[in-house]
C-alpha atoms as a PDB file:
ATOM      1  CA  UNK A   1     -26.931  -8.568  -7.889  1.00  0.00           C
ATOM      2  CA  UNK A   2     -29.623  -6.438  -6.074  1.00  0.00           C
ATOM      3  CA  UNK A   3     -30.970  -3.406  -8.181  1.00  0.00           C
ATOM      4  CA  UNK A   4     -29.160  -0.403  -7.157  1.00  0.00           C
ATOM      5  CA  UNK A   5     -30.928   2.026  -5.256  1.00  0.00           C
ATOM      6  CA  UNK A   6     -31.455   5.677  -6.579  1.00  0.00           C
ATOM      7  CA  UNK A   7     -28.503   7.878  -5.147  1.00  0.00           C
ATOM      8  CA  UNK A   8     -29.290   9.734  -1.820  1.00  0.00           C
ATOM      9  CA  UNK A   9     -27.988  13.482  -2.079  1.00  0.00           C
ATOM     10  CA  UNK A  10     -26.856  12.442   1.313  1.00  0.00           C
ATOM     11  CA  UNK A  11     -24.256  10.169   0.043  1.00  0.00           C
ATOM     12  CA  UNK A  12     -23.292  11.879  -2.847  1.00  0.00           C
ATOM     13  CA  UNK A  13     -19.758  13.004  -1.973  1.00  0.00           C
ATOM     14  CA  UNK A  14     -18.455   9.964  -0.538  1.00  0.00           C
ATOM     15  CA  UNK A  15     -20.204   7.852  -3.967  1.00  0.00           C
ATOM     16  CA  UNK A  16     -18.093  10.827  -5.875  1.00  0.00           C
ATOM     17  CA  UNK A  17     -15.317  10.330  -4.143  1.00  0.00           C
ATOM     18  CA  UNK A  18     -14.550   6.564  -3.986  1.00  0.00           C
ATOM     19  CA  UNK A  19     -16.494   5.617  -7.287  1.00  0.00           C
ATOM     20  CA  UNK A  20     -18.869   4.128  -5.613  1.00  0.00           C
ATOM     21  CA  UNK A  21     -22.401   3.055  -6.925  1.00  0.00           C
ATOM     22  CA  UNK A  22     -25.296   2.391  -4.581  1.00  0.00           C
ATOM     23  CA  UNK A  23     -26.148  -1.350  -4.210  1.00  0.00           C
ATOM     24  CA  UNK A  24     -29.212  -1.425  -1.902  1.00  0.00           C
ATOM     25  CA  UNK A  25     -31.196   0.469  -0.073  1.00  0.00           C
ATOM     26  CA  UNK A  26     -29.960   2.706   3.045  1.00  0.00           C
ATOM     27  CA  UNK A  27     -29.900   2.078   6.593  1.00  0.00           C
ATOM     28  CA  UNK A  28     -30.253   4.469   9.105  1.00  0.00           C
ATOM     29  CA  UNK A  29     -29.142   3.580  12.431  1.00  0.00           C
ATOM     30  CA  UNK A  30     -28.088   5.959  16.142  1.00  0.00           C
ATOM     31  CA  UNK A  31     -25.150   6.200  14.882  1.00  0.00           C
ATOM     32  CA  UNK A  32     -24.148   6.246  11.239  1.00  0.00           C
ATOM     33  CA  UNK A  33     -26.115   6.065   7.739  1.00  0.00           C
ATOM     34  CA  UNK A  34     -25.046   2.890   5.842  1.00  0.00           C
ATOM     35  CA  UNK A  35     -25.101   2.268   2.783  1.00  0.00           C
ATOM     36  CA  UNK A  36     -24.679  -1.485   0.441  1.00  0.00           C
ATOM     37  CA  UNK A  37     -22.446  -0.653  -2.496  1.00  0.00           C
ATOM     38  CA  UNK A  38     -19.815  -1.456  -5.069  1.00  0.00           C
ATOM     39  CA  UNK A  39     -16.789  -0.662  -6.101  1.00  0.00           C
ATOM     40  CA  UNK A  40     -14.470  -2.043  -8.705  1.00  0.00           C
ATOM     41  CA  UNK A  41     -17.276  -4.715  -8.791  1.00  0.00           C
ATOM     42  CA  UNK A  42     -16.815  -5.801  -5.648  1.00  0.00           C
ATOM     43  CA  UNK A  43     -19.588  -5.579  -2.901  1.00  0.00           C
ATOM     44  CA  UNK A  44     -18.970  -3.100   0.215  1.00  0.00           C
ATOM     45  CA  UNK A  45     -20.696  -1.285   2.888  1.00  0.00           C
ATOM     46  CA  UNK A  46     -20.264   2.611   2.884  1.00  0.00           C
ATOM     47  CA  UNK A  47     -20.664   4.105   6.265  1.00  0.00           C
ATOM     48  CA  UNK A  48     -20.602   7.818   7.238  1.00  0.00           C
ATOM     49  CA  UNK A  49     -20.954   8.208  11.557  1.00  0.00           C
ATOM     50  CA  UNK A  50     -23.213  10.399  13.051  1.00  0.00           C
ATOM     51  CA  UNK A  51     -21.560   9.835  16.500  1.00  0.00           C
ATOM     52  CA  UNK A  52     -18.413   8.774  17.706  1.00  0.00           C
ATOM     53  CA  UNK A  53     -17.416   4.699  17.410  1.00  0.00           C
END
C-alpha cells in the first residue's frame, strides 16, 4: 500500500462524505482533479470535474 498523501482542503468534503482516505498523490488534469484512495479498504479513484464529461 502506497503512503497516503496529506489531505488536500480541496478534497475535503467529498473524503468527509464517502469516508474516504487519500491513497496517493493528486492529479490535476483539463478537466477534473483526481484523486487515488480507499474506502472500506478497497482501492478507488475519487474524481471531482472541472468541465463537463
Amino acid at each position: 500500500m502506497k503512503t497516503p498523501a496529506p489531505a488536500d482542503s480541496f478534497f475535503d468534503p467529498w473524503l468527509a462524505r464517502w469516508r474516504l482516505t487519500p491513497d496517493g498523490t493528486p492529479i490535476v488534469t483539463h478537466a477534473a482533479h483526481l484523486l487515488p484512495v480507499r474506502w472500506q479498504g478497497r482501492a478507488a479513484m475519487l474524481k471531482v470535474a472541472t468541465e463537463k464529461d
